[in-house]
C-alpha atoms as a PDB file:
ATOM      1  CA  UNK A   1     101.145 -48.719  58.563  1.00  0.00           C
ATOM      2  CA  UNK A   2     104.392 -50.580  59.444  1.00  0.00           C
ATOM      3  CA  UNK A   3     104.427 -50.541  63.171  1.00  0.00           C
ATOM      4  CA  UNK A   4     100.833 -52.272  64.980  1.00  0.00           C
ATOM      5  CA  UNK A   5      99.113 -49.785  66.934  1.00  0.00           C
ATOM      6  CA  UNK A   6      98.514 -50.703  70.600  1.00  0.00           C
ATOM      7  CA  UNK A   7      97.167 -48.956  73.664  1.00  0.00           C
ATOM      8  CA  UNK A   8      96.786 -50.835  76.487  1.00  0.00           C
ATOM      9  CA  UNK A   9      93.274 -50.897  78.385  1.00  0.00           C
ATOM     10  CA  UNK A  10      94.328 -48.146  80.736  1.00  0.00           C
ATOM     11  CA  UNK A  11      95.396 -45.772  77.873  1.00  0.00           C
ATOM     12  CA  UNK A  12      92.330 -46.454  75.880  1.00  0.00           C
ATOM     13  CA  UNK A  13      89.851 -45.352  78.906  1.00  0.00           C
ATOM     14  CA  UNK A  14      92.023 -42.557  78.995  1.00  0.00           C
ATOM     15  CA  UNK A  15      92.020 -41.105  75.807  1.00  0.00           C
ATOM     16  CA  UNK A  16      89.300 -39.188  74.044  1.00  0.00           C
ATOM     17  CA  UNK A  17      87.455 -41.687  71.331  1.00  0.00           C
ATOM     18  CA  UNK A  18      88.595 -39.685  68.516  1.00  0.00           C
ATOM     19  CA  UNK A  19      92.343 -40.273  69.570  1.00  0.00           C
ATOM     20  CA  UNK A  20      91.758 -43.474  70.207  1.00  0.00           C
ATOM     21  CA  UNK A  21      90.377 -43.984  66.684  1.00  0.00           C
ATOM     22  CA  UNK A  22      93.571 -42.074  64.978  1.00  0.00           C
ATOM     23  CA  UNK A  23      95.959 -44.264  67.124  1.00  0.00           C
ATOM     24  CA  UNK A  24      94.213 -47.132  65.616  1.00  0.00           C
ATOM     25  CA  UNK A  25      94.183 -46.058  61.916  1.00  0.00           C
ATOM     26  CA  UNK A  26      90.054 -46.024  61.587  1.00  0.00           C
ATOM     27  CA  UNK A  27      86.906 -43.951  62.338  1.00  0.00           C
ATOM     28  CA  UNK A  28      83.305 -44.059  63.998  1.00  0.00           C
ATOM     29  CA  UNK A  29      82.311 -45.819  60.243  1.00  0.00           C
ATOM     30  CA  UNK A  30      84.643 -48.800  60.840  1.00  0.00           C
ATOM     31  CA  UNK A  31      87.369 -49.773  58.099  1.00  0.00           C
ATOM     32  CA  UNK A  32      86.552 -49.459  54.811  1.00  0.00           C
ATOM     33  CA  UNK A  33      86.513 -52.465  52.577  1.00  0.00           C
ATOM     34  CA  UNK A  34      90.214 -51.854  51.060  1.00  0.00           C
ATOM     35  CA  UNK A  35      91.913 -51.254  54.786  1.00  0.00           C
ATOM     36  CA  UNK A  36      89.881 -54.340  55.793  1.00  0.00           C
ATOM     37  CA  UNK A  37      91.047 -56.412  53.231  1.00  0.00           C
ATOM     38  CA  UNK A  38      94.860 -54.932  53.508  1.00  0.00           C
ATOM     39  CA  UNK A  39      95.326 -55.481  57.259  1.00  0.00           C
ATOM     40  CA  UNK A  40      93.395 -58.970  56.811  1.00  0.00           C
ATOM     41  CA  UNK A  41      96.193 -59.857  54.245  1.00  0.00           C
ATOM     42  CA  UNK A  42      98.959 -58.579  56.624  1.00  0.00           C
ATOM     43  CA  UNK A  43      98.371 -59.932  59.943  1.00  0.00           C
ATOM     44  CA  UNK A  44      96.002 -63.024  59.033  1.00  0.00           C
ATOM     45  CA  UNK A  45      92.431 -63.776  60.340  1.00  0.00           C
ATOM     46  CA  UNK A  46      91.504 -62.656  63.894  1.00  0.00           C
ATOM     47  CA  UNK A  47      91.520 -65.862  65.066  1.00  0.00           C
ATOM     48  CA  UNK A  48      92.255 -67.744  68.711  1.00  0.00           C
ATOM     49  CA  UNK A  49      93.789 -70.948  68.193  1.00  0.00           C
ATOM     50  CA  UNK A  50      91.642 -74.123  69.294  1.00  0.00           C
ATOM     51  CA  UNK A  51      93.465 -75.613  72.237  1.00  0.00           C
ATOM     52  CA  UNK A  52      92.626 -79.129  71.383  1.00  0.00           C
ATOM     53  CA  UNK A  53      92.702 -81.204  74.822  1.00  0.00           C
ATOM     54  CA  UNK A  54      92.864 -85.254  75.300  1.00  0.00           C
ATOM     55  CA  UNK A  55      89.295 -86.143  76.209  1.00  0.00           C
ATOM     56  CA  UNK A  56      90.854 -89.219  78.136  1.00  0.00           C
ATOM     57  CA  UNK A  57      92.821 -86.994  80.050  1.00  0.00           C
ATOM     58  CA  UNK A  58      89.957 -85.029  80.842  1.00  0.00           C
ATOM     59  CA  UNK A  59      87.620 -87.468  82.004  1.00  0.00           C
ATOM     60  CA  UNK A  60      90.370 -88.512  84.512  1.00  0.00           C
ATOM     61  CA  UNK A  61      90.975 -85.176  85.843  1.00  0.00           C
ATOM     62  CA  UNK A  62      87.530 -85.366  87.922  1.00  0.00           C
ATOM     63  CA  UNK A  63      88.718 -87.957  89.616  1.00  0.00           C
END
């Protein structure tokens, strides 16, 4: 899979659930153990980066 399936929230209401499930390359069972491991290795961890704040700076913002 080269290109990153997307649908946006609107399409995804849209859609049947078995669409929805082609467009994103897996079924009602979930990714199997291989395509886990293979999109893990291609696009990293699904992760949120910590936003790491100044705890000075925040104890003077409530004043």
């Amino acid at each position: 899979m080269n290109s990153k399936p997307y649908l946006s929230d609107d399409e995804s209401k849209q859609l049947p659930t078995d669409q929805v499930l082609e467009v994103l390359g897996t079924t009602r069972e979930g990714l199997s153990s291989h395509e886990a491991a293979r999109r893990l290795a291609e696009t990293g961890p699904n992760a949120l980066e910590e936003k790491k704040s100044n705890p000075l700076l925040k104890f003077l913002g409530y004043f």
